[in-house]
Protein backbone atom coordinates (compact mmCIF):
# COMPACT_ATOMS: atom_id res chain seq x y z
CA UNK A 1 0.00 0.00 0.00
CA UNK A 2 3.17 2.42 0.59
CA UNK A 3 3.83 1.79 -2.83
CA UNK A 4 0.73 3.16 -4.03
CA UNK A 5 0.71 5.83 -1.74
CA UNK A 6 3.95 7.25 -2.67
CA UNK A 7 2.29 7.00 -6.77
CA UNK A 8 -0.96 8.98 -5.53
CA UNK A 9 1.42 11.93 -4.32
CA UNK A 10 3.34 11.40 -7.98
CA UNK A 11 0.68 11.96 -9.93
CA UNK A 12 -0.34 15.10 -8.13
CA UNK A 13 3.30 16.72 -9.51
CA UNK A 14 3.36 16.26 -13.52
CA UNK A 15 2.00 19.25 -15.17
CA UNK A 16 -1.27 17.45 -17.37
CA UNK A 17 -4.11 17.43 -14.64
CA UNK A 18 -4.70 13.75 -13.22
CA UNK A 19 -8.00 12.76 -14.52
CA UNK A 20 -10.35 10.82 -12.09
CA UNK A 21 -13.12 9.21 -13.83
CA UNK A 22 -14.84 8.66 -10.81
CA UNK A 23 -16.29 4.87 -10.22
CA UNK A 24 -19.18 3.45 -7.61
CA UNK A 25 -18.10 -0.12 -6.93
CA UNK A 26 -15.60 -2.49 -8.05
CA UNK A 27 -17.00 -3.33 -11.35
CA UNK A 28 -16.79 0.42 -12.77
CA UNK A 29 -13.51 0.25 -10.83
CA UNK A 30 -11.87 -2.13 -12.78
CA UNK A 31 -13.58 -1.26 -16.11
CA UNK A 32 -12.35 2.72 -15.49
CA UNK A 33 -8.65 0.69 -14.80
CA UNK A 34 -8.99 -1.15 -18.24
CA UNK A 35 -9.38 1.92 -19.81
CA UNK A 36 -6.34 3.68 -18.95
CA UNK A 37 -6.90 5.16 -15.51
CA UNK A 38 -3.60 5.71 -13.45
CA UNK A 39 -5.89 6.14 -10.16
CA UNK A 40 -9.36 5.61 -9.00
CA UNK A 41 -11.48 7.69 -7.27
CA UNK A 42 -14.87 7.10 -5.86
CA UNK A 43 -17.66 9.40 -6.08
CA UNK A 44 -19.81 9.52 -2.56
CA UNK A 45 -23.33 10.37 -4.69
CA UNK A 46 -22.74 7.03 -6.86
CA UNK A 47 -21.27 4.15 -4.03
CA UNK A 48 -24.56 5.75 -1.75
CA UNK A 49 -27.14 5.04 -4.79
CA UNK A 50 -25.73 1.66 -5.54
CA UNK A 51 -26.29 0.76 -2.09
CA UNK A 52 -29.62 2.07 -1.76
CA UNK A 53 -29.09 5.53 -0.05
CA UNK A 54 -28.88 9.20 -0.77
CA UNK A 55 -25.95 10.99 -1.26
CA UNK A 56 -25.25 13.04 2.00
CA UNK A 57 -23.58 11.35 4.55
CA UNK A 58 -25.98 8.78 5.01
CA UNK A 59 -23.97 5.83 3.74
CA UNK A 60 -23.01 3.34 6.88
CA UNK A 61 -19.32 3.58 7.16
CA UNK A 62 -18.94 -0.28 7.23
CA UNK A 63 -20.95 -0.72 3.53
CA UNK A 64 -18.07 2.24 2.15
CA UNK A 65 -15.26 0.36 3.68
CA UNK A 66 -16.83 -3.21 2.06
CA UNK A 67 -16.80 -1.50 -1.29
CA UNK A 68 -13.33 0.11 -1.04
CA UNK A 69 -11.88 -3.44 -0.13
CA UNK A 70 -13.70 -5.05 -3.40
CA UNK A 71 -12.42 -2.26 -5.26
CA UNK A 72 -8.94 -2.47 -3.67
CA UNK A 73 -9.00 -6.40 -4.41
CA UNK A 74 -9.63 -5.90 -8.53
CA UNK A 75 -7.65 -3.32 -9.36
CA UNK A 76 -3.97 -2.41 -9.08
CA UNK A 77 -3.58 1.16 -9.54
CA UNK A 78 -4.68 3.59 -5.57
CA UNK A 79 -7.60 4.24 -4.87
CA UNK A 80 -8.94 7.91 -3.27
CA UNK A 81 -12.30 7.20 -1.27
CA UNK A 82 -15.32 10.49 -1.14
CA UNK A 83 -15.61 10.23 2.45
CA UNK A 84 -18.34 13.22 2.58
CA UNK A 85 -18.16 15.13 5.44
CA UNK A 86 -16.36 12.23 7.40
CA UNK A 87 -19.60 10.19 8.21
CA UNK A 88 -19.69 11.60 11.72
CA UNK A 89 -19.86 14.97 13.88
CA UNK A 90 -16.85 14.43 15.81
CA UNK A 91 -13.34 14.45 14.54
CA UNK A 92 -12.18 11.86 16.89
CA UNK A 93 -15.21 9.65 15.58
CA UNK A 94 -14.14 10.80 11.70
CA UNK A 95 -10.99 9.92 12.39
CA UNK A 96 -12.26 6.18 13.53
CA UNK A 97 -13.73 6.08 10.08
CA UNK A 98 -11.03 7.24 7.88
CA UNK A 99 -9.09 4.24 9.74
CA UNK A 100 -11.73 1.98 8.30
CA UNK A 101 -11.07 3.21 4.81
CA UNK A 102 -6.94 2.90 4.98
CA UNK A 103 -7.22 -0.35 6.60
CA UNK A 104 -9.76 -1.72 3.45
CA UNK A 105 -6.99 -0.18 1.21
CA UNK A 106 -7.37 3.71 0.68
CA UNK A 107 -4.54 5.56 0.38
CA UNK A 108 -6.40 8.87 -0.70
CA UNK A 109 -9.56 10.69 0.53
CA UNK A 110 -12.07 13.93 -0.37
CA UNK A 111 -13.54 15.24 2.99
CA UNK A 112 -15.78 18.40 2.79
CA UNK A 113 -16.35 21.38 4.89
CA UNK A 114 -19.86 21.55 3.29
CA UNK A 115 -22.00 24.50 5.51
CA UNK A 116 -19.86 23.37 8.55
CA UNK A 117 -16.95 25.52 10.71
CA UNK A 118 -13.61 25.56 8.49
CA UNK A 119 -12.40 25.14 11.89
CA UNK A 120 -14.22 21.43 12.01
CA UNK A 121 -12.71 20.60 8.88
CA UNK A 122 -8.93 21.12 10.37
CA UNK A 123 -9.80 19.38 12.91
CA UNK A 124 -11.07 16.32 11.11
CA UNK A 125 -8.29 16.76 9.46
CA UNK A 126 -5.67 16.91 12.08
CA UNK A 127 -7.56 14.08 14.06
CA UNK A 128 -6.95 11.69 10.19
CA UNK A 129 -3.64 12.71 9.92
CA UNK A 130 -2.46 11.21 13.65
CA UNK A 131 -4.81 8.27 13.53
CA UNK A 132 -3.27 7.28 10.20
CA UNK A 133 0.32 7.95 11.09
CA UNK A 134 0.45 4.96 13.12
CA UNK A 135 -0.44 2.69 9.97
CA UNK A 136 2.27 3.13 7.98
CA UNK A 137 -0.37 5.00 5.19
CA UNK A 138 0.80 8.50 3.79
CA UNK A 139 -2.35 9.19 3.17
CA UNK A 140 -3.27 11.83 0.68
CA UNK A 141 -5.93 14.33 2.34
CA UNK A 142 -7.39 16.53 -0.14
CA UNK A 143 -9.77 19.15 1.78
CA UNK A 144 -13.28 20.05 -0.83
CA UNK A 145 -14.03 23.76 -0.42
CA UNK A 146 -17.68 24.42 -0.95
CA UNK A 147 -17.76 28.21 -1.50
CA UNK A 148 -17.99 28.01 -4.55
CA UNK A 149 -20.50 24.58 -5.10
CA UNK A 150 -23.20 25.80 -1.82
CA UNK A 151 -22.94 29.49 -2.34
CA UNK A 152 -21.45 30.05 1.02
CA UNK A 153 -20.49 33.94 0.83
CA UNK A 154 -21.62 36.53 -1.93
CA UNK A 155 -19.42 35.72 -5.50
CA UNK A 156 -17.00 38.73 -4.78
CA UNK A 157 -15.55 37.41 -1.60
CA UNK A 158 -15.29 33.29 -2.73
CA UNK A 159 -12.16 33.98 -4.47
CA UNK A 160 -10.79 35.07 -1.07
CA UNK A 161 -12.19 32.90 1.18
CA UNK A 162 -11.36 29.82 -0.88
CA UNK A 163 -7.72 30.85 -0.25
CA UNK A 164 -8.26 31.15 3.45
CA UNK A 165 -9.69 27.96 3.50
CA UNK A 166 -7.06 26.64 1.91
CA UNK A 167 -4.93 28.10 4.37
CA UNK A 168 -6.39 26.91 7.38
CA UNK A 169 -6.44 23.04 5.90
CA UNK A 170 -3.01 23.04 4.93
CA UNK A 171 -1.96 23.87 8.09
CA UNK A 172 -3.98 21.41 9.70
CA UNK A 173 -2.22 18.58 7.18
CA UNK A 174 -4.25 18.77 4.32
CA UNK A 175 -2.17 17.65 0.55
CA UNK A 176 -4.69 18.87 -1.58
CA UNK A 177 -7.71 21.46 -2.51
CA UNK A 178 -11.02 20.65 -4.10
CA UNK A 179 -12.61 23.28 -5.15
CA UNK A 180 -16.03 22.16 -6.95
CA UNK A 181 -17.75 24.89 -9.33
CA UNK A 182 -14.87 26.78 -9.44
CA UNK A 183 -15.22 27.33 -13.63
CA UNK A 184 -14.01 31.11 -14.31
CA UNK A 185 -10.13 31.09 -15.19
CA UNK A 186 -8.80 33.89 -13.32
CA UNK A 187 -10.37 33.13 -10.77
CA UNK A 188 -8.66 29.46 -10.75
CA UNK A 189 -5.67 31.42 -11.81
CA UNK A 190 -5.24 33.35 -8.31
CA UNK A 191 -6.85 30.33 -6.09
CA UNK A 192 -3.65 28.25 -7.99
CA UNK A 193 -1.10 30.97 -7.14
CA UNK A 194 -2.43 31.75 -3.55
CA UNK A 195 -1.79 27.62 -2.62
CA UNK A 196 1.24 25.60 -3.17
CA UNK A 197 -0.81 22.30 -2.84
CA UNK A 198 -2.20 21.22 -5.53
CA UNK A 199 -5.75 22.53 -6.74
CA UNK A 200 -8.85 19.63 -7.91
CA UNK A 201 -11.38 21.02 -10.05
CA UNK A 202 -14.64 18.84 -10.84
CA UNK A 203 -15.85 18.62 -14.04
CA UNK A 204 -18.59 21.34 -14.35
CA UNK A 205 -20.56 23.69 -17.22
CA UNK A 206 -18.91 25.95 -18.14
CA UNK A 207 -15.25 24.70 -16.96
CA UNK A 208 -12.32 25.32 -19.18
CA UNK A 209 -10.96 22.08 -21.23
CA UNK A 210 -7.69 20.03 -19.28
CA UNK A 211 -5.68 21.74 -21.40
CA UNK A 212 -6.15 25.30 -20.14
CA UNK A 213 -6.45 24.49 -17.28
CA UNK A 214 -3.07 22.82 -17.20
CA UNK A 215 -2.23 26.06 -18.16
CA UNK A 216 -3.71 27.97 -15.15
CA UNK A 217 -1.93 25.35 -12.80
CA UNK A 218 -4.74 22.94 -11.94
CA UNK A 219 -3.16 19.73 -10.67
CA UNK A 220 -6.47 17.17 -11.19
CA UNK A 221 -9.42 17.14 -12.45
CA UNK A 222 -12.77 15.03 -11.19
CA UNK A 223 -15.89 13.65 -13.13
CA UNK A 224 -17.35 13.31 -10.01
CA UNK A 225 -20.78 11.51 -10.27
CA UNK A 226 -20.74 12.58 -13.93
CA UNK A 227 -20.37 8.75 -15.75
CA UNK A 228 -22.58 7.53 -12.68
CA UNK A 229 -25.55 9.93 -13.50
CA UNK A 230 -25.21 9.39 -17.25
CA UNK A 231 -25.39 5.80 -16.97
CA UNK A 232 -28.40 5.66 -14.56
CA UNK A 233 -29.93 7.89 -17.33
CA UNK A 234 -29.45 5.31 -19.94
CA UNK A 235 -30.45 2.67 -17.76
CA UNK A 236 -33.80 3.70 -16.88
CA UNK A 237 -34.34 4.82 -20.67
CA UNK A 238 -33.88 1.01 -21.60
CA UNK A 239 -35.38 0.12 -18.92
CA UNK A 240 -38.53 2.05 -19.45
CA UNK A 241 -38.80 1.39 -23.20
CA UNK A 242 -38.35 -2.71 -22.68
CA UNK A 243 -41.18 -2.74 -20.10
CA UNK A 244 -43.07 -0.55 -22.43
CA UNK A 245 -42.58 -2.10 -25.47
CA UNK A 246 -40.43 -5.18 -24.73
CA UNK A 247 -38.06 -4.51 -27.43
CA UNK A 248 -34.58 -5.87 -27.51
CA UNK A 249 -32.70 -4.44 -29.78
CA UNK A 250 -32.15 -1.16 -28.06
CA UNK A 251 -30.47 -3.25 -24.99
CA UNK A 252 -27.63 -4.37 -27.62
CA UNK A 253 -26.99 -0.45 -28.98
CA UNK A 254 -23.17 0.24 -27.56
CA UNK A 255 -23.11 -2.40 -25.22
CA UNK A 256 -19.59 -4.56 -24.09
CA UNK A 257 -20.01 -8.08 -24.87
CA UNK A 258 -20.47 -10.47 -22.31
CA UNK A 259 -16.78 -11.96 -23.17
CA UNK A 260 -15.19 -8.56 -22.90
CA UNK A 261 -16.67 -7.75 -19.32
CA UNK A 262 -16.08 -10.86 -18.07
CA UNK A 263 -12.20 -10.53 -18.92
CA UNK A 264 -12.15 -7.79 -16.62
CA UNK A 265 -12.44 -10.02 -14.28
CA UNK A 266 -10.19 -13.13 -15.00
């Protein structure tokens, strides 16, 4: 796991973006692998609908730590777990649940401020980073600011505040910045310049393509539940139209073959 640790923190230093294409289980795991992904990252909304709950901090810790160790168990490349706001109030009990995640083979997370206290976030975070010292895990921390994605002060100050944030979590041990609907380029231009970790955008209307925003600094880039959404969109559009008019044909448009999903996992 050290191993993969150490090539999480790599890929956060070449100058093309890292590109998460976010997966939900082990399955999309190891299909986003096959494709050409050089990490995987989860996204909270899509692991919480697979297992039957909404996206907010209501997924059971224990179910998210299951899924990271069938993830960790297919694929060979690290794995960076959406652990929401931490999936408790307390950072001692956060901390508890990080452990959970690094033990079923994480070696990155996302945890949010959300509405909260910045000052809860760097404590969450502090609380993570001596909990995880002990296992032998550099784990990679990277703090989500949600100025920009929950409208938390009026647009003129979010530049600003963003970079205090960012401020206040890297000094509590944080590696990296998410900052999700952060689209306009100077702005991402001074949040980049204000920070020297490395800045995660999430794939959003409106954002810039991975090549300018190479060029305004940004370290990674996330699809967040993107794929996820898409595909449940396409899903219950065949699934509608075969109970409505129990065609097949439409069920064969684009799909893998049975052969060629089942190497995925041989």
């Amino acid at each position: 796991m050290s191993d993969l640790a150490a090539t999480f923190r790599r890929l956060h230093q070449n100058t093309t973006p890292l590109r998460l294409a976010n997966a939900w289980d082990a399955g999309s795991a190891r299909l986003i692998e096959s494709v050409g992904a050089s990490a995987i990252a989860t996204t909270s909304a899509g692991v919480a609908w697979a297992l039957g709950y909404p996206d907010g901090d209501a997924l059971p810790i224990r179910d998210l730590a299951a899924v990271v160790a069938a993830i960790t168990r297919i694929v060979r490349i690290p794995l960076s777990v959406d652990a929401e706001g931490g999936y408790a109030e307390e950072p001692a009990g956060v901390a508890e649940n990080i452990a959970l995640l690094v033990d079923a083979g994480a070696v990155g997370i996302n945890i949010e401020d959300g509405a909260g206290s910045p000052d809860l976030l760097a404590a969450k975070i502090e609380r993570i980073r001596r909990i995880v010292a002990g296992k032998g895990v550099d784990l990679f921390i990277n703090a989500r600011v949600d100025v920009y994605l929950k409208g938390l002060v009026p647009e003129a100050d979010r530049v600003a505040e963003v970079i205090a944030r960012a401020q206040r979590y890297r000094d509590a041990g944080a590696d990296g910045i998410f900052v999700p609907a952060l689209v306009e380029p100077a702005a991402i231009r001074r949040v980049v310049e204000a920070t020297p970790l490395p800045v995660n955008l999430l794939a959003w209307k409106g954002l810039p393509p991975a090549a300018e925003l190479a060029s305004l600094g940004v370290r990674r880039l996330s699809a967040g539940s993107g794929i996820c959404q898409s595909l449940w969109g396409r899903a219950a559009g065949l699934a509608k139209a075969f109970l409505d008019e129990g065609a097949s044909g439409p069920l064969a448009e684009g799909a893998m073959t049975h052969p060629e999903i089942n190497a995925l996992f041989l």
